[in-house]
Protein backbone atom coordinates (compact mmCIF):
# COMPACT_ATOMS: atom_id res chain seq x y z
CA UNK A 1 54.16 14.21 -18.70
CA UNK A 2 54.43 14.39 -22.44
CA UNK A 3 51.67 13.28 -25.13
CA UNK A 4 52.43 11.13 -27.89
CA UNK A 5 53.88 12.70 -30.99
CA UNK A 6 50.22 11.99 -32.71
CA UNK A 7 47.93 12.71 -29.67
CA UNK A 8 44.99 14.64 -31.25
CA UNK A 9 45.24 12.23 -34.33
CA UNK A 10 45.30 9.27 -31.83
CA UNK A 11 42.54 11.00 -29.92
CA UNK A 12 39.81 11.31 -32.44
CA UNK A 13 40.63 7.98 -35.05
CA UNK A 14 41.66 5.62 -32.48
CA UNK A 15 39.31 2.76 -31.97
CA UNK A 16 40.48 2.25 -28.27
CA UNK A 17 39.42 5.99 -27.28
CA UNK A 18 36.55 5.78 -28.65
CA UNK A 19 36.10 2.66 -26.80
CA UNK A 20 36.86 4.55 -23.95
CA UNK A 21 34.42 7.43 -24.73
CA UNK A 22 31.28 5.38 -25.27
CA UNK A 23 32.49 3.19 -22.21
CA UNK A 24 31.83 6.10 -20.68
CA UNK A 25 28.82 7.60 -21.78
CA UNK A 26 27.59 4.23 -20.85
CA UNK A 27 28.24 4.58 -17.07
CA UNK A 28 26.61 7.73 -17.12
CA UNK A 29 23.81 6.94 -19.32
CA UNK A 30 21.02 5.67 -16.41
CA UNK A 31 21.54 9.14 -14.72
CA UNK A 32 21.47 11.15 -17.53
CA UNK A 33 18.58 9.29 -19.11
CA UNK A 34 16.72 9.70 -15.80
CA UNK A 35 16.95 13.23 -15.37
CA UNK A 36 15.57 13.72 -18.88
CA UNK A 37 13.19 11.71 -19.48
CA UNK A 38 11.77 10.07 -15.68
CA UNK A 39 12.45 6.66 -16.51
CA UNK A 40 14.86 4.26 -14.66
CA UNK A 41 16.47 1.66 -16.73
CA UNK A 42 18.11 -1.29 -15.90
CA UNK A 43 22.00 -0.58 -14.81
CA UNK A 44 23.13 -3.99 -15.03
CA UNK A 45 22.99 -3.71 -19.17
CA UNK A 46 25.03 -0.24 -19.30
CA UNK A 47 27.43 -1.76 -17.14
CA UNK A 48 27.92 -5.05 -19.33
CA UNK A 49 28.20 -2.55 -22.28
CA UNK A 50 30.70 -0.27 -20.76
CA UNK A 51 33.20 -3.44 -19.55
CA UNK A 52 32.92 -5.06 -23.12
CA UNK A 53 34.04 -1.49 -25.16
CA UNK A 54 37.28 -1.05 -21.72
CA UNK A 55 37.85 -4.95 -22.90
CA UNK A 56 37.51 -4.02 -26.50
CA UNK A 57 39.44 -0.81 -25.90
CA UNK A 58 42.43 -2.81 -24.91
CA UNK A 59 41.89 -4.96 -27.94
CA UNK A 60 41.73 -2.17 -29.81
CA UNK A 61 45.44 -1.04 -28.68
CA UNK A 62 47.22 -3.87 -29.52
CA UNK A 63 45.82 -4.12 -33.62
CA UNK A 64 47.35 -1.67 -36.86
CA UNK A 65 44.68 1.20 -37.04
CA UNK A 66 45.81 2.77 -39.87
CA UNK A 67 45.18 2.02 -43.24
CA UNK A 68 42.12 -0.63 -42.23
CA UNK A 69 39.21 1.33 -43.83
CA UNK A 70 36.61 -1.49 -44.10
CA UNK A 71 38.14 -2.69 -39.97
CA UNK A 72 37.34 0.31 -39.41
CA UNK A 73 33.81 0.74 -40.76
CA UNK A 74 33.07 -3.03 -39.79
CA UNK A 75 33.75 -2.04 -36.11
CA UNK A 76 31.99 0.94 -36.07
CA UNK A 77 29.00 -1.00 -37.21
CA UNK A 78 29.41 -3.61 -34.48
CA UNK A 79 29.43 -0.66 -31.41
CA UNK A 80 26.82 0.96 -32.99
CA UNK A 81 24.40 -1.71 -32.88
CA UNK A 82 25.50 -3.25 -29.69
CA UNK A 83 24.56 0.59 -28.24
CA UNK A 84 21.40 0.59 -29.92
CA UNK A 85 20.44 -2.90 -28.76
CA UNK A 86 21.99 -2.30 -25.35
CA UNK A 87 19.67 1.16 -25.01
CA UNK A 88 16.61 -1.03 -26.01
CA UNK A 89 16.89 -3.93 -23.72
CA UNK A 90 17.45 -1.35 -20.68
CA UNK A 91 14.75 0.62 -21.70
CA UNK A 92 12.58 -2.73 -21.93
CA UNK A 93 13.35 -3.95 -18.67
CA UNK A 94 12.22 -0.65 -17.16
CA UNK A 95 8.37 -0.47 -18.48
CA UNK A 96 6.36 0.89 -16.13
CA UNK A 97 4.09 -1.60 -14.18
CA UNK A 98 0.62 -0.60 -13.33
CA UNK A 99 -0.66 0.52 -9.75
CA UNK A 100 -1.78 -2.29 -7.92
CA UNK A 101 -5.63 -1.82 -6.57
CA UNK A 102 -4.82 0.37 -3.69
CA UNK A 103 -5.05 -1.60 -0.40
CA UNK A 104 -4.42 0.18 3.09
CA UNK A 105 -1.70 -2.30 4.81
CA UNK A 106 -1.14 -1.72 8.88
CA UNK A 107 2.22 -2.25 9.32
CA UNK A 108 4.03 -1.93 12.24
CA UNK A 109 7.30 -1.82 13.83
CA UNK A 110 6.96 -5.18 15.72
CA UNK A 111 5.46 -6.90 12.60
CA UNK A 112 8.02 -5.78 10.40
CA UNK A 113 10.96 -6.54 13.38
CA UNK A 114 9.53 -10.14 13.69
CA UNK A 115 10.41 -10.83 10.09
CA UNK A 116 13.23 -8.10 9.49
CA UNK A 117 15.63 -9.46 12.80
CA UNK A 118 15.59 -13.53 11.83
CA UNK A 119 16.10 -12.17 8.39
CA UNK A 120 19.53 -10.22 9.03
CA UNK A 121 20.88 -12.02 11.44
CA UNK A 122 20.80 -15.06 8.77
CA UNK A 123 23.30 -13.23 6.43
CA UNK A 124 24.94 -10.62 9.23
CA UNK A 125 26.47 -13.34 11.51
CA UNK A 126 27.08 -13.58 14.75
CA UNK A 127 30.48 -12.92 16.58
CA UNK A 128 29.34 -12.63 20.34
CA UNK A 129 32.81 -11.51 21.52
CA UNK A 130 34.17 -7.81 19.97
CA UNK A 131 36.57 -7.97 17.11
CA UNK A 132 38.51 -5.80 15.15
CA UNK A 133 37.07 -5.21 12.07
CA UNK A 134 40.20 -4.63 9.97
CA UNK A 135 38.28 -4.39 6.72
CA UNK A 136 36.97 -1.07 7.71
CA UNK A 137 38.62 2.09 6.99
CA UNK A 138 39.58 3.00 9.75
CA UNK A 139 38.96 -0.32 11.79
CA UNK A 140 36.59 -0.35 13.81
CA UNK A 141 35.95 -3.07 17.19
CA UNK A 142 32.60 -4.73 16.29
CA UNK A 143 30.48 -7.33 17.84
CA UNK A 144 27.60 -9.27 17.49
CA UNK A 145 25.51 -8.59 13.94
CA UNK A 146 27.91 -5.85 13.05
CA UNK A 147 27.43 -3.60 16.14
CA UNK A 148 30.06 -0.72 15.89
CA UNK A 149 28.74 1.96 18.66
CA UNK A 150 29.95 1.62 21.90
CA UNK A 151 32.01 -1.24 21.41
CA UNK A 152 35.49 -1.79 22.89
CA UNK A 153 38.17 -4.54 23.08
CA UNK A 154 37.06 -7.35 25.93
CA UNK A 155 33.20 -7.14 25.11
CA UNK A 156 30.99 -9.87 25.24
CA UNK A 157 27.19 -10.48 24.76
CA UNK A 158 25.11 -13.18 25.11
CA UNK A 159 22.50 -14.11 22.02
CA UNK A 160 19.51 -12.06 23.67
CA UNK A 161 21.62 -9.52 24.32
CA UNK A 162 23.16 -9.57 20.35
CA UNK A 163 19.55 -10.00 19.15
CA UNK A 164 18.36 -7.10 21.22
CA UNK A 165 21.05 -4.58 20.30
CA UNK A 166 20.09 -6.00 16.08
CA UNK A 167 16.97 -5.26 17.01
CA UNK A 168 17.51 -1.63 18.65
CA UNK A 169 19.37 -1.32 15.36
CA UNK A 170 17.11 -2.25 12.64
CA UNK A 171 14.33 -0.22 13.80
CA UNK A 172 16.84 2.76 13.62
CA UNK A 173 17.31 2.14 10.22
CA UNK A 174 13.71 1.57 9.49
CA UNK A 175 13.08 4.93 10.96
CA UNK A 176 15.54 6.61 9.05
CA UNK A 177 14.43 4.59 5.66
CA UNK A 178 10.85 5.65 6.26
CA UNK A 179 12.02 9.36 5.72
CA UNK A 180 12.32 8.52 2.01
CA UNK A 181 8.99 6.72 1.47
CA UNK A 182 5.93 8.39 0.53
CA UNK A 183 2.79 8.56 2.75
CA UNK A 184 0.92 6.41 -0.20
CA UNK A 185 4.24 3.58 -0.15
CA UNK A 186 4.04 3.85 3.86
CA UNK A 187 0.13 3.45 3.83
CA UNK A 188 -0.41 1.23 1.17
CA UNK A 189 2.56 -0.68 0.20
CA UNK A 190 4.49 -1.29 2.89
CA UNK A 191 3.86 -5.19 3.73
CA UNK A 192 5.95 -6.37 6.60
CA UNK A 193 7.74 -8.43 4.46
CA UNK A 194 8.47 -5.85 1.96
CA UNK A 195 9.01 -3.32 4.81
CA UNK A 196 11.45 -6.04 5.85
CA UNK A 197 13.48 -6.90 2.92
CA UNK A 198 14.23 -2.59 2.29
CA UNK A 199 15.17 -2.55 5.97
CA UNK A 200 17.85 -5.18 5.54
CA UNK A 201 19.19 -3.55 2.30
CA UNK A 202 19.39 -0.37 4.52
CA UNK A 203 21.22 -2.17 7.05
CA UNK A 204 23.57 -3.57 4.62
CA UNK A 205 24.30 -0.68 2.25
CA UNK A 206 23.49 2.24 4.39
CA UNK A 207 20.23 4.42 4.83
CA UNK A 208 20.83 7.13 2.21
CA UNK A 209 22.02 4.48 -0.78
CA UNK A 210 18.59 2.53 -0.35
CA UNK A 211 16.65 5.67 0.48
CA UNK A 212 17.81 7.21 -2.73
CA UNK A 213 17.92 3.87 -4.74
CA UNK A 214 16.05 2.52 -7.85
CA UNK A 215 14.58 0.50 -5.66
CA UNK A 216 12.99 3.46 -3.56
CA UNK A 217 11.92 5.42 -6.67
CA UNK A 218 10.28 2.99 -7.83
CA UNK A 219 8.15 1.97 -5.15
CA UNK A 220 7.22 5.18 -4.60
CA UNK A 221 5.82 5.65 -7.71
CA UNK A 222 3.78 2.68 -7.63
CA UNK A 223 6.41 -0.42 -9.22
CA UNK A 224 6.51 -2.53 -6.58
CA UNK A 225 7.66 -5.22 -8.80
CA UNK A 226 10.33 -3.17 -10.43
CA UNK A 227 11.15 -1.95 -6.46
CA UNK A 228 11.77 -5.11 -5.55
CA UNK A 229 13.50 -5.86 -8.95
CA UNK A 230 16.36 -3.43 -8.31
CA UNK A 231 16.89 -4.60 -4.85
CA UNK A 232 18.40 -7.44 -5.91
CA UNK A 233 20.92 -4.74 -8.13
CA UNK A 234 22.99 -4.47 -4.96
CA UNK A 235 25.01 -7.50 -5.30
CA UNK A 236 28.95 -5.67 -6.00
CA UNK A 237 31.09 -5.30 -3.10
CA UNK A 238 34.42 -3.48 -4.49
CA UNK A 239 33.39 -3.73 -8.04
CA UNK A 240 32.81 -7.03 -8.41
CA UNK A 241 29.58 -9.13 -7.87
CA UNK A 242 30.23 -11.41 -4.42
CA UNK A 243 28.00 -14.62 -4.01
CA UNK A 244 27.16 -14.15 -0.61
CA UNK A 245 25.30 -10.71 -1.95
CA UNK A 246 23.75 -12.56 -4.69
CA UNK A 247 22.06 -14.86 -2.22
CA UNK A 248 21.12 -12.19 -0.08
CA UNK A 249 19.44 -9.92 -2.44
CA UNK A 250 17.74 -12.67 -4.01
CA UNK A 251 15.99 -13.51 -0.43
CA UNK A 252 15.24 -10.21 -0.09
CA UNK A 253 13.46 -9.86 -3.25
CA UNK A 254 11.52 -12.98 -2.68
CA UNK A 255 10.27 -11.27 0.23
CA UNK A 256 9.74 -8.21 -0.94
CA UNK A 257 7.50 -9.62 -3.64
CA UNK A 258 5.11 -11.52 -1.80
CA UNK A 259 1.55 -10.20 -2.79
CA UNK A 260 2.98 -8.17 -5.15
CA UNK A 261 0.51 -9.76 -7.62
């Protein structure tokens, strides 16, 4: 590999690297902003920032960057206040919601299953003979709502037996979701409905992303509404936002706010 003649020139003047930088820094910026300061902001706006300076980056490639002092200062302007408004409006939709009155809610498993099952299996679907899931790396024979362990070519279940094994399922991953709760979120905040609509994120992202999501966080430290907020963050499926998630999440988070007020 060999750099261009004018690399470190090219590296520091270039509008399309810094484009690049601040694209970036953007990315990064929830995390890092977090571990300072406590505060979660809202991802979607860093990564609407970050794809408009790759876009711009690529813009910036293709004009003359020499010689165009006031392009140059007229630009820099533009990114700086689109970062400074950008930083606001993530930091605004992150305010911190006050604690609800604290009200002791006795949830259990069967209350939340009654919702949580009917729930998935609406946006799982239902294959009662085992497939080949092909889209998994490596593929994997599946069946029913998804149902990976144990399953072999030449299965078949009936619906009870496809709702039972969901079932079996979902109250594995509420088990294993639970670990990341609090004792106050389990005791006081935990509606079936809510308890519902995190165990069906968990079922469709994994245990550990929605244990250690935004959404999590904040419910544990009191936001339900901001919780429930971020669920509905979880809408990309290779990188770009898929309908079917949209719809999903936005059940979910109609679920998980009721009695949130």
């Amino acid at each position: 590999m060999k750099l261009i003649p004018n690399a470190g020139r090219t590296a520091i003047r270039a509008y399309s690297m810094w484009a690049n930088y601040l694209g970036i820094a953007c990315l990064i910026a929830p995390e890092v902003i977090y571990a300072v300061s406590g505060v979660d902001t809202n991802p979607r706006v860093w990564w609407v920032l970050a794809l408009g300076l790759i876009v711009f980056g690529i813009f910036g490639r293709l004009v003359d960057q020499d010689g165009g002092g006031r392009w140059r200062k007229w630009v820099l302007a533009v990114i700086a206040v689109a970062l400074i408004v950008a930083a606001g409006s993530a930091l605004a939709m992150s305010k911190p919601q006050p604690e609800p009155p604290m009200i002791v809610v006795d949830t259990t498993e069967a209350a939340t299953m009654a919702v949580a099952v009917p729930l998935v299996a609406r946006w799982e679907g239902k294959r009662n003979a085992a497939y080949l899931d092909t889209i998994a790396s490596p593929a994997v024979w599946t069946v029913c709502y998804g149902e990976t362990r144990g399953v072999k070519s030449g299965d078949t279940y009936t619906d009870a037996q496809c709702n039972a094994m969901l079932e079996r399922g979902l109250v594995t991953y509420r088990n294993g979701l639970h670990g990341y709760f609090t004792d106050a979120t389990k005791a006081t905040r935990l509606t079936p409905d809510r308890d519902a609509a995190y165990v069906s994120l968990a079922y469709n992202v994994g245990i550990t992303g929605a244990g250690k999501s935004t959404a999590t966080r904040r419910l544990n430290e009191g936001d339900i509404e901001g919780g429930c907020e971020a669920i509905g963050w979880w809408n990309r499926a290779g990188g770009r936002v898929v309908r079917g998630l949209v719809n999903r999440r936005a059940n979910e988070v109609h679920l998980c706010l009721r009695g949130a007020a």
